[in-house]
N, C-alpha and C. Protein backbone atom coordinates (compact mmCIF):
# COMPACT_ATOMS: atom_id res chain seq x y z
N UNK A 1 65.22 63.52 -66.43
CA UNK A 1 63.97 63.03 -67.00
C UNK A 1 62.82 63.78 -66.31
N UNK A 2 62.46 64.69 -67.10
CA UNK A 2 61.13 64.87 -66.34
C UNK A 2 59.89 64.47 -66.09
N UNK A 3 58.67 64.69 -65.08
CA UNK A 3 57.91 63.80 -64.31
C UNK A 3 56.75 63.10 -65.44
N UNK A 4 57.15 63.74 -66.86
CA UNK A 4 55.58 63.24 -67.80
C UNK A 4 56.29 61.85 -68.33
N UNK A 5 57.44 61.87 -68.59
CA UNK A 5 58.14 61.13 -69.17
C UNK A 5 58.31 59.95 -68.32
N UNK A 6 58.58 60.16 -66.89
CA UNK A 6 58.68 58.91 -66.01
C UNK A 6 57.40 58.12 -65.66
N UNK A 7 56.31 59.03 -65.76
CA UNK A 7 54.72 58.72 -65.48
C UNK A 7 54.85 57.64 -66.22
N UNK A 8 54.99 58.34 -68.42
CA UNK A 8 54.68 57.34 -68.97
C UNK A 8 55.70 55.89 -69.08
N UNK A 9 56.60 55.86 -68.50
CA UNK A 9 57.52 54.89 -68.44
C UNK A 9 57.26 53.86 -67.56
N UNK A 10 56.60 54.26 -66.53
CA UNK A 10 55.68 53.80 -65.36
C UNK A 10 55.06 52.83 -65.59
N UNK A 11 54.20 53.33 -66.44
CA UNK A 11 52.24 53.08 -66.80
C UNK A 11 53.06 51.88 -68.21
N UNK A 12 53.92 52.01 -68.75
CA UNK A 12 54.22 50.98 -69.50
C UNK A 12 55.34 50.16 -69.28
N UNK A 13 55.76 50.59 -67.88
CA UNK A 13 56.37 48.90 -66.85
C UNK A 13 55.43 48.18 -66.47
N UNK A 14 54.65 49.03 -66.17
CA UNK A 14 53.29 48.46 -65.44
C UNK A 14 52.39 47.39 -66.58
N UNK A 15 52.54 47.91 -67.89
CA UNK A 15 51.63 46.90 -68.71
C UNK A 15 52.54 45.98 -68.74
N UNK A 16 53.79 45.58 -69.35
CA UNK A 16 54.15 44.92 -69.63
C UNK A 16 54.47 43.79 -67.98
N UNK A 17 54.25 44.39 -66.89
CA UNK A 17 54.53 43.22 -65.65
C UNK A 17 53.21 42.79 -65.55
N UNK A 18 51.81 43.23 -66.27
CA UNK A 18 50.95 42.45 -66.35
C UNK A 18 50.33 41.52 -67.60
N UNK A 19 51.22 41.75 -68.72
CA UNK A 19 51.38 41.03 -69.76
C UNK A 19 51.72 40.09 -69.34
N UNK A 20 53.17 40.24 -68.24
CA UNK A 20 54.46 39.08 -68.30
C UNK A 20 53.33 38.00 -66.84
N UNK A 21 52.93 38.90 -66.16
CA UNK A 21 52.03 37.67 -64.69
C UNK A 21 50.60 36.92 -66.24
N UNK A 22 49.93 37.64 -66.75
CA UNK A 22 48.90 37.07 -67.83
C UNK A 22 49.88 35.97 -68.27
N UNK A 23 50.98 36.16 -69.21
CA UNK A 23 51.46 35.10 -69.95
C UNK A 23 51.74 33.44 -68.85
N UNK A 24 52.29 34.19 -68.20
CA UNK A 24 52.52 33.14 -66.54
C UNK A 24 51.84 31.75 -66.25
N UNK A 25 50.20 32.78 -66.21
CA UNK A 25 49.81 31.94 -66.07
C UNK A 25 48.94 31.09 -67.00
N UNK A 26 48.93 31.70 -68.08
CA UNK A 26 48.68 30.60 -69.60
C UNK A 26 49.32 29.41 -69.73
N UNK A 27 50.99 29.95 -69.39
CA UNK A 27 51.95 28.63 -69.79
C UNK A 27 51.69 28.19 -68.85
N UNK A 28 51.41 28.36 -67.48
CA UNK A 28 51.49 27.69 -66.34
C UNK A 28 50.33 26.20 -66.57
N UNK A 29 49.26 26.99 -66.85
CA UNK A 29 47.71 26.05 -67.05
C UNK A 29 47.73 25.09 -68.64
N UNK A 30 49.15 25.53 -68.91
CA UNK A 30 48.93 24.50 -70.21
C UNK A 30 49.80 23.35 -70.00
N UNK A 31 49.62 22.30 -70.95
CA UNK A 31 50.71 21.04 -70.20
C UNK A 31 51.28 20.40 -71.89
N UNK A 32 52.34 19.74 -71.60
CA UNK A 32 52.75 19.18 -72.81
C UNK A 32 53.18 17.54 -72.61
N UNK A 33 53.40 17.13 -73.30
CA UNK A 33 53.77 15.29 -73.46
C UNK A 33 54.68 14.70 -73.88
N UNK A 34 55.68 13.86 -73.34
CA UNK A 34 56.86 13.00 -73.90
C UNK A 34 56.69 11.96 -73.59
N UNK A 35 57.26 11.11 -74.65
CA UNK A 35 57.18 9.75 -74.06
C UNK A 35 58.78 8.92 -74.08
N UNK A 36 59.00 7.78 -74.01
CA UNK A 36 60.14 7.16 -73.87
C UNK A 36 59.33 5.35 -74.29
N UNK A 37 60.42 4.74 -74.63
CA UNK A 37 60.14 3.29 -74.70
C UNK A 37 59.10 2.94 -76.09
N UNK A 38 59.14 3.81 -76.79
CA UNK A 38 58.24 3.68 -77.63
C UNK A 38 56.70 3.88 -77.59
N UNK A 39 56.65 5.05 -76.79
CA UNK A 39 55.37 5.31 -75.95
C UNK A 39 55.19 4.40 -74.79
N UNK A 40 55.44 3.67 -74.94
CA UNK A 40 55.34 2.67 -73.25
C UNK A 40 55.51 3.38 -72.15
N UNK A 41 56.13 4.59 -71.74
CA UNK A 41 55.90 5.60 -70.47
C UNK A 41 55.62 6.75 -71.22
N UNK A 42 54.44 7.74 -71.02
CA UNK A 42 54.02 9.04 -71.58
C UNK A 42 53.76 10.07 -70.00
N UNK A 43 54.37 10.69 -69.95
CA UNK A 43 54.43 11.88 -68.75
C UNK A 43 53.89 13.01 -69.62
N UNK A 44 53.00 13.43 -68.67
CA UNK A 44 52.76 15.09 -68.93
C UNK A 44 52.50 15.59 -67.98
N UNK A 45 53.39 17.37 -68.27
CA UNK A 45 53.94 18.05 -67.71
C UNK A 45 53.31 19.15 -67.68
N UNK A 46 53.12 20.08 -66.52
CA UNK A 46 52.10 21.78 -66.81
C UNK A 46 53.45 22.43 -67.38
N UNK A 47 53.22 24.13 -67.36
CA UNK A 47 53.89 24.81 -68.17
C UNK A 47 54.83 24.83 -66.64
N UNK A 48 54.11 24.84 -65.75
CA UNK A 48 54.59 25.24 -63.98
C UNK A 48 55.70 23.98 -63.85
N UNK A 49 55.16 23.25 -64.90
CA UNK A 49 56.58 22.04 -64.40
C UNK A 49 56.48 21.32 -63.62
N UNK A 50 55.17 20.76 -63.26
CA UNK A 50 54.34 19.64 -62.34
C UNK A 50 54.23 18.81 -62.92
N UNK A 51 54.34 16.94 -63.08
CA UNK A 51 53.73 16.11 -63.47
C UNK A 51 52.62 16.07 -63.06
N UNK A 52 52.10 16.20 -63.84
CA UNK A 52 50.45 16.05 -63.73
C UNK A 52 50.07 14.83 -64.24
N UNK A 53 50.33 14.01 -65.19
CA UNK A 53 49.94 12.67 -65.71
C UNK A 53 51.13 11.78 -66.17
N UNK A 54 50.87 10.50 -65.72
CA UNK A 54 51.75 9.40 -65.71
C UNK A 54 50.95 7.90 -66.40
N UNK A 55 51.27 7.99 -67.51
CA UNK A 55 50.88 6.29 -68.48
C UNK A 55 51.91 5.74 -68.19
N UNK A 56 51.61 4.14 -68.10
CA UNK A 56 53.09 3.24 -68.05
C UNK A 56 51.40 1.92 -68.66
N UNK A 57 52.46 1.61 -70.06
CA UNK A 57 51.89 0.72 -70.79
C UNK A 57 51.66 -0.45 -70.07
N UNK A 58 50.47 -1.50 -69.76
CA UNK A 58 50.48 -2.67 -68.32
C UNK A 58 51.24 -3.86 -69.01
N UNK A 59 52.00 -3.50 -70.16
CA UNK A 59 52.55 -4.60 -70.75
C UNK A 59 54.18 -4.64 -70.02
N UNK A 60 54.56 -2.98 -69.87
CA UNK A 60 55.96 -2.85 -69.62
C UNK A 60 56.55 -3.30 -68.14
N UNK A 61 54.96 -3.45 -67.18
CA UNK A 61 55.19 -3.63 -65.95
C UNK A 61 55.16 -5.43 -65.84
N UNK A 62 54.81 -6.32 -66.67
CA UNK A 62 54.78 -7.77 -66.43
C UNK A 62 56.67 -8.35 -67.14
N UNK A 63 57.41 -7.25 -66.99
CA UNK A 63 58.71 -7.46 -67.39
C UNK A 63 59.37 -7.74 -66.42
N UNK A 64 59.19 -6.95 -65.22
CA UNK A 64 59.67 -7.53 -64.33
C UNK A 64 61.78 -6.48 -63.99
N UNK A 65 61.74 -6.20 -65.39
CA UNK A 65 63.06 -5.00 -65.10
C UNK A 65 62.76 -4.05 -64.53
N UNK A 66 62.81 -4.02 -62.77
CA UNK A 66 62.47 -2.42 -63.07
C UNK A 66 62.96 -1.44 -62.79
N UNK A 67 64.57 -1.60 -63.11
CA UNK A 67 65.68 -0.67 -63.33
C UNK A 67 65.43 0.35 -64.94
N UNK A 68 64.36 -0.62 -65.57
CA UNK A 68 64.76 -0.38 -67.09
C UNK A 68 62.96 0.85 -67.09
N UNK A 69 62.12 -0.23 -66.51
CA UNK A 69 61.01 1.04 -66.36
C UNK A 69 61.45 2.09 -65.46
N UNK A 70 62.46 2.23 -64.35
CA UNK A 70 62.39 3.72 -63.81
C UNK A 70 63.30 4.53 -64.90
N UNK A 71 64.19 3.66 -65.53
CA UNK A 71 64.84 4.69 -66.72
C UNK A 71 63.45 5.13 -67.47
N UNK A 72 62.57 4.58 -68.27
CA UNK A 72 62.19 4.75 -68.92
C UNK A 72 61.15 5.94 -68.50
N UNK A 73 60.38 5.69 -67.80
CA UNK A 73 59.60 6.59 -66.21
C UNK A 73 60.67 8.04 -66.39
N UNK A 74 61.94 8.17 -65.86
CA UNK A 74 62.76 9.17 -65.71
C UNK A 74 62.84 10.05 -67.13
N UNK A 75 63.06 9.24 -68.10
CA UNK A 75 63.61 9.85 -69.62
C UNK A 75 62.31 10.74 -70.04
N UNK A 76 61.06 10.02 -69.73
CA UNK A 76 59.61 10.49 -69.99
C UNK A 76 59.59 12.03 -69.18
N UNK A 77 59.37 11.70 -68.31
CA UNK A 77 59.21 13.00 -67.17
C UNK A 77 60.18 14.04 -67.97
N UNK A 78 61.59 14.00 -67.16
CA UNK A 78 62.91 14.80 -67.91
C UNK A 78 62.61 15.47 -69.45
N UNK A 79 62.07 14.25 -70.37
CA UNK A 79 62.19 15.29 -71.55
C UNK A 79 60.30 16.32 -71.53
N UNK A 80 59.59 15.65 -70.63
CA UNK A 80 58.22 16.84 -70.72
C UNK A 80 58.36 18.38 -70.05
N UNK A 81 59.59 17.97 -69.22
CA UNK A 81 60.14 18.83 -68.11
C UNK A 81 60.61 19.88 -69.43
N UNK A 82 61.41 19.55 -70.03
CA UNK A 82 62.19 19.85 -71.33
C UNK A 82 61.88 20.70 -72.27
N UNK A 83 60.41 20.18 -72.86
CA UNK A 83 59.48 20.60 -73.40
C UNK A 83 58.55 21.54 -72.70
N UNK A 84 58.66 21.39 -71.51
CA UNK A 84 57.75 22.19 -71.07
C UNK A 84 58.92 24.19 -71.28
N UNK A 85 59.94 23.80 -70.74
CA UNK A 85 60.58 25.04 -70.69
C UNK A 85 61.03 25.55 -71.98
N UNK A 86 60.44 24.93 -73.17
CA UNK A 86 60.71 25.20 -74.64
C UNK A 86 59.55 25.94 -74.83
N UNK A 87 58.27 25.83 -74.02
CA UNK A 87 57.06 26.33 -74.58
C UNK A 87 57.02 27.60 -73.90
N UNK A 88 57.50 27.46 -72.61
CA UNK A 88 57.65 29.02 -72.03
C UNK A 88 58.88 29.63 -72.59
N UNK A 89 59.79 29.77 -72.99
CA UNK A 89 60.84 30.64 -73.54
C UNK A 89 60.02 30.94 -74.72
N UNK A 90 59.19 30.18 -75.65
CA UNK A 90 58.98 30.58 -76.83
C UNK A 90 57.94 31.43 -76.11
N UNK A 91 57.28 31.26 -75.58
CA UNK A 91 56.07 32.66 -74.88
C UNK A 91 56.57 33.66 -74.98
N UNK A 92 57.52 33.83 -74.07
CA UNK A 92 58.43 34.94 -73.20
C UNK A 92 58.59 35.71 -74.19
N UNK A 93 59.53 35.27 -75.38
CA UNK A 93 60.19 35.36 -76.93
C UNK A 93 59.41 36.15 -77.26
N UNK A 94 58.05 35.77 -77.61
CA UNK A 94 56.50 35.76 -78.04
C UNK A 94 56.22 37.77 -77.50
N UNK A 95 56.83 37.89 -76.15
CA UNK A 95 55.83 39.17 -75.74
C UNK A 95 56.95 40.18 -75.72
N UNK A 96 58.25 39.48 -75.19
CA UNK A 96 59.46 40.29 -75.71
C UNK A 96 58.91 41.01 -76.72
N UNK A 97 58.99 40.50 -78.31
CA UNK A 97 59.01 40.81 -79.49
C UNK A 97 58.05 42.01 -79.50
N UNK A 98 56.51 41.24 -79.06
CA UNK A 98 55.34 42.58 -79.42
C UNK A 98 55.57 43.84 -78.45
N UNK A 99 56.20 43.67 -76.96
CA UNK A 99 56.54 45.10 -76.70
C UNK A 99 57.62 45.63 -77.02
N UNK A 100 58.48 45.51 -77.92
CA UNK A 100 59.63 45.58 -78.60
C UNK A 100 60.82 46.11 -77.26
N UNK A 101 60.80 44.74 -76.57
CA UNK A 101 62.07 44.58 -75.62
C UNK A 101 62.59 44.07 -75.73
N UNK A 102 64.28 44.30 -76.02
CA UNK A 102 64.88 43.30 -76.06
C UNK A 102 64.93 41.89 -75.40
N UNK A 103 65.04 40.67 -76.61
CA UNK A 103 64.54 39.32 -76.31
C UNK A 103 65.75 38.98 -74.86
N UNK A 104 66.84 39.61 -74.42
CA UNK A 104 67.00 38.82 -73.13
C UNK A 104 66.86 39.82 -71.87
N UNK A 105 65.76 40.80 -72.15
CA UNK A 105 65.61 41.01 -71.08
C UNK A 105 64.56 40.33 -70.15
N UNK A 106 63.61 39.78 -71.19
CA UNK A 106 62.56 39.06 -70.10
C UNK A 106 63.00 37.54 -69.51
């Protein structure tokens, strides 16, 4: 390979590892929502996969089960967790495609 050819191979690793840190941190700063119990626990989640927000309906807590609210608490979180890694693969998917790399290399 000679040196014009590796330059430009370079200079377009180089865009695409600052496409892939840009996309990062989009999904990172965005958050998504699940709930459980019929909305009675709503968790949301960053793209980074932090709970960031926790509802628990003040009706579900005068029950007094609260084997049944940490299920419900757990199922909430778990599926935003869930959702959250559905929104970053579809990103990923997303930049794969426009630099035409194959979708499992990113």
């Amino acid at each position: 390979m000679n040196g014009g050819k590796m330059g430009k191979m370079l200079k377009q690793m180089q865009k695409v590892q600052a496409e892939m840190l840009k996309l990062q941190e989009d999904v990172n700063s965005r958050t998504v929502e699940a709930s459980s119990g019929g909305g009675a626990v709503r968790a949301v989640v960053s793209g980074a996969k932090e709970l960031v927000e926790l509802h628990i309906d003040p009706e579900l807590l005068k029950e007094e089960d609260v084997e049944m609210v940490q299920d419900l608490i757990m199922g909430a979180v778990n599926e935003a967790i869930r959702v959250a890694d559905k929104m970053a693969n579809s990103e990923m998917q997303k930049l794969s495609g426009s630099l035409g790399l194959p979708k499992d290399l990113l």
